[in-house]
Protein backbone atom coordinates (compact mmCIF):
# COMPACT_ATOMS: atom_id res chain seq x y z
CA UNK A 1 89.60 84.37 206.51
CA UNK A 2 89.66 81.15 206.72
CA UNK A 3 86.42 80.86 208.54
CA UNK A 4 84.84 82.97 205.76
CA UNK A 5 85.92 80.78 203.13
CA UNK A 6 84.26 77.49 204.86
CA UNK A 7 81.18 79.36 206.03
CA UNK A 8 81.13 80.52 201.66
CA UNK A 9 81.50 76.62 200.80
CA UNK A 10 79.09 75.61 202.93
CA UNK A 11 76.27 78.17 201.49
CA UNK A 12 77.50 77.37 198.40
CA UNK A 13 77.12 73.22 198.90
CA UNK A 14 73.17 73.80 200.55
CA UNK A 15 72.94 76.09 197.41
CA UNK A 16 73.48 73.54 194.84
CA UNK A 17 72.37 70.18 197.15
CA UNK A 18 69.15 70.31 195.31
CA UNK A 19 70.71 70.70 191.61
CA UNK A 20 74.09 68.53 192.31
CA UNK A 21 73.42 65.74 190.06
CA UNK A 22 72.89 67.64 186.75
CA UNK A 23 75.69 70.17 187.41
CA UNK A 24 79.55 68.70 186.70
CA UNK A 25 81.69 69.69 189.50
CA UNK A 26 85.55 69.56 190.00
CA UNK A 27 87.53 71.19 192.87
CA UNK A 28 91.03 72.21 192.86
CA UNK A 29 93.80 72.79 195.26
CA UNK A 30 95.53 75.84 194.19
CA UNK A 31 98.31 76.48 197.53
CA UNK A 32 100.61 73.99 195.66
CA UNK A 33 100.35 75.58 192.10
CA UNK A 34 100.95 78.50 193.51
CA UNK A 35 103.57 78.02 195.72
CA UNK A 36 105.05 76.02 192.73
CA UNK A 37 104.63 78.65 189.50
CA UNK A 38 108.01 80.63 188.23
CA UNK A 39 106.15 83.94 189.21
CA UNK A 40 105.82 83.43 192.81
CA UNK A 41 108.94 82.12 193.07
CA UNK A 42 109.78 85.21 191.31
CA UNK A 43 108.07 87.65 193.20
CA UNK A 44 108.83 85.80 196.56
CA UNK A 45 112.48 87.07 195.40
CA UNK A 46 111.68 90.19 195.30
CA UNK A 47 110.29 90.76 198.85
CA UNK A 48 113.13 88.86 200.50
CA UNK A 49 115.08 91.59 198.80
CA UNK A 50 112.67 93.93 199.57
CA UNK A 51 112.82 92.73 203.67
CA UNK A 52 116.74 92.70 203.49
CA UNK A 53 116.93 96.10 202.18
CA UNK A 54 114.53 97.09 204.84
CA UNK A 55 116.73 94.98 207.40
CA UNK A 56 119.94 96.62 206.92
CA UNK A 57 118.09 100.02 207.17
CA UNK A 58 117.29 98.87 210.71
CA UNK A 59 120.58 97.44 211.75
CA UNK A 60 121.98 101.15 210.96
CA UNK A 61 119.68 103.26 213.42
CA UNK A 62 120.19 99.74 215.49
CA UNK A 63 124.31 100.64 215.28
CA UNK A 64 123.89 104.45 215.54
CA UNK A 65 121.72 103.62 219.22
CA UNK A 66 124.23 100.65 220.28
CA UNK A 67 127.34 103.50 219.38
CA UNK A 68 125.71 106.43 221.15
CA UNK A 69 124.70 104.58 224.21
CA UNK A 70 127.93 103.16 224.71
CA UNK A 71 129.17 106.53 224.02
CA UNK A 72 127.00 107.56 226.71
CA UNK A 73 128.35 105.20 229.39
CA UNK A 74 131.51 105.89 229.03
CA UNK A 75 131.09 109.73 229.50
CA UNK A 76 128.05 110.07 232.06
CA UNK A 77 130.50 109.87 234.67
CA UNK A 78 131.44 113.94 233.45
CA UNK A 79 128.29 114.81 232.44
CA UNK A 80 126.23 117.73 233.85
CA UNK A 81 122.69 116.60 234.14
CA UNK A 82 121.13 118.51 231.81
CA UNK A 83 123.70 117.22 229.39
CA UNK A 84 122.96 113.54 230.87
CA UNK A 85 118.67 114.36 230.40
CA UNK A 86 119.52 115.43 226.94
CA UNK A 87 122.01 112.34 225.28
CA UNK A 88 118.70 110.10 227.38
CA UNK A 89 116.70 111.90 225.43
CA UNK A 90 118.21 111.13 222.22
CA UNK A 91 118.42 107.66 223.01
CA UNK A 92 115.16 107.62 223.54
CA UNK A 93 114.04 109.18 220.28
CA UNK A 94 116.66 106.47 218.55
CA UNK A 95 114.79 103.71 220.26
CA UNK A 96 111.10 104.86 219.19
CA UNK A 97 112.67 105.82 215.89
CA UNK A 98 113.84 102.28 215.39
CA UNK A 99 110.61 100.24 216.77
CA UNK A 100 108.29 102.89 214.58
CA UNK A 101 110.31 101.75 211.71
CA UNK A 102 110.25 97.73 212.18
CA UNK A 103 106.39 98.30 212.39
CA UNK A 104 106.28 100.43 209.09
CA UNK A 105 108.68 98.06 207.11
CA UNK A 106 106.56 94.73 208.34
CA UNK A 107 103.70 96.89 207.11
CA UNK A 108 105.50 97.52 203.94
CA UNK A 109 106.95 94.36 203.35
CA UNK A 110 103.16 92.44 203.97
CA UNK A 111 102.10 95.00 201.26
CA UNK A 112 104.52 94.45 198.58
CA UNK A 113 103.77 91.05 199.00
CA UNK A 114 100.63 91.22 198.55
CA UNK A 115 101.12 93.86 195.39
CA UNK A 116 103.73 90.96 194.02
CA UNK A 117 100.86 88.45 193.84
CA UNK A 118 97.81 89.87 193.22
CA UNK A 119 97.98 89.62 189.62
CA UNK A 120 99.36 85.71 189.97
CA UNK A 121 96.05 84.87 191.64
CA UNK A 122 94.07 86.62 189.42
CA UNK A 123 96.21 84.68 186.65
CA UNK A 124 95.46 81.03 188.80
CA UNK A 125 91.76 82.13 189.04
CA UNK A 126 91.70 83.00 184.92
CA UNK A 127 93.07 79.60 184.29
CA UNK A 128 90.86 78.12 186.82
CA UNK A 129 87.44 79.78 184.94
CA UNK A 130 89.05 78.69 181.66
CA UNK A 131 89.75 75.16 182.30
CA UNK A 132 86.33 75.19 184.13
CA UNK A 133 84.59 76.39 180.95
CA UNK A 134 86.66 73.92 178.67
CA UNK A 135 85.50 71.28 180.59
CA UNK A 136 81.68 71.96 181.17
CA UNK A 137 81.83 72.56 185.03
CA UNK A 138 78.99 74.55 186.61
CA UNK A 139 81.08 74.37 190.02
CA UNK A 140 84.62 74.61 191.23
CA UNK A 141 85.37 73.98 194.59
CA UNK A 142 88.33 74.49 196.92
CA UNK A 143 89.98 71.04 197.44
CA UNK A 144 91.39 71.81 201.29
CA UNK A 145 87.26 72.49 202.05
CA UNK A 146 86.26 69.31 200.73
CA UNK A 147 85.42 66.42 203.54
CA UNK A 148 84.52 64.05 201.03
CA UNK A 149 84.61 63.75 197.17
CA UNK A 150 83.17 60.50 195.12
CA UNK A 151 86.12 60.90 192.23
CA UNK A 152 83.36 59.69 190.31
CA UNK A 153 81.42 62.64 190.45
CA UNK A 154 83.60 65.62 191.08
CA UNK A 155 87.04 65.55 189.47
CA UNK A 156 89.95 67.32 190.73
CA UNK A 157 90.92 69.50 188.41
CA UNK A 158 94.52 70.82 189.82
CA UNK A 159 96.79 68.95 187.38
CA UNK A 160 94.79 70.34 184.58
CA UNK A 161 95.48 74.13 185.70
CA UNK A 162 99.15 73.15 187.39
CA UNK A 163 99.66 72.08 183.59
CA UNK A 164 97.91 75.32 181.65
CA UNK A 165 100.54 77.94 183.97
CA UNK A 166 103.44 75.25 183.50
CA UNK A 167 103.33 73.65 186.88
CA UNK A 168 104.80 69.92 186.92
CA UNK A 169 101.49 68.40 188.88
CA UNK A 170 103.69 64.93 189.38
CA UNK A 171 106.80 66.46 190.85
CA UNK A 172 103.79 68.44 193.25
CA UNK A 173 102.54 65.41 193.59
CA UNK A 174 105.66 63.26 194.38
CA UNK A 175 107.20 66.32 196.74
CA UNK A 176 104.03 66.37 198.86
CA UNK A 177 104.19 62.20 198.99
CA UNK A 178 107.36 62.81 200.43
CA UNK A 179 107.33 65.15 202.93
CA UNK A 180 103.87 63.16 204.27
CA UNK A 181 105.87 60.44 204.07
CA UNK A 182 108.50 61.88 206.57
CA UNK A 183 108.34 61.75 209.96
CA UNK A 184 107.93 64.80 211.81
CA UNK A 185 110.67 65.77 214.18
């Protein structure tokens, strides 16, 4: 995806290297604004509750396999083999039960996820085209792309958008400072 999205700038950059100096461009980094606004925050909520609903579902058929195997154990000894084939069986069926599940609820949680924030992209990329238009830009690029900028003649526009969905673009600011600012351990 990520590939994609640099192979798209660079098009886009050859694109426009002819026209560049009559066009106003900006770029914005929108991971922080995101990762910042009430709604994801919000939604993120959700699928943690979402994922710990779907986690105690598992630790139940997890319980019902640790009680019958143990169960199992400690009566094989008196078992008649058929009787032994068929609790193996069952275990068995438990055990595919349980890893079929933890692949359909990863599935499940990845896609309510996703459903959670669709619509707060599509609400970061409608502020982005409105600020964008406010301002007179022809071009909007992704920040995290850019190699080099002259602030001169691209502006960043993320504390303009941060500030239109009611993102503090300082404290963003300061936090990321910060954490640059300590050492990795």
């Amino acid at each position: 995806m990520k590939k994609v999205l640099k192979l798209t700038l660079a098009v886009v950059c050859v694109m426009f290297t002819s026209s560049l100096f009559a066009q106003k461009i900006g770029y914005i980094n929108t991971d922080p604004i995101v990762a910042n606004m009430a709604e994801t925050k919000d939604a993120m909520a959700k699928v943690e509750a979402f994922a710990k609903d779907l986690s105690a579902q598992a630790e139940t058929l997890q319980v019902e396999l640790n009680t019958k195997f143990q169960e199992y154990q400690k009566n094989s000894a008196t078992m008649t083999d058929s009787v032994k084939q068929l609790k193996e069986k069952e275990l068995d069926d438990i055990s595919v039960r349980i890893e079929q599940f933890q692949q359909v609820a990863q599935q499940d949680i990845q896609k309510k996820q996703s459903e959670l924030l669709a619509p707060i992209f599509e609400k970061v990329k409608n502020t982005i085209n409105e600020v964008a238009k406010a301002g007179g830009y022809s071009v909007i690029l992704p920040g995290t792309a850019l190699i080099y900028a002259d602030e001169t003649q691209v502006k960043d526009i993320s504390k303009d958008v941060a500030a239109k969905l009611g993102v503090d673009w300082d404290k963003v600011e300061a936090e990321a400072k910060a954490a640059a600012a300590t050492p990795a351990q």
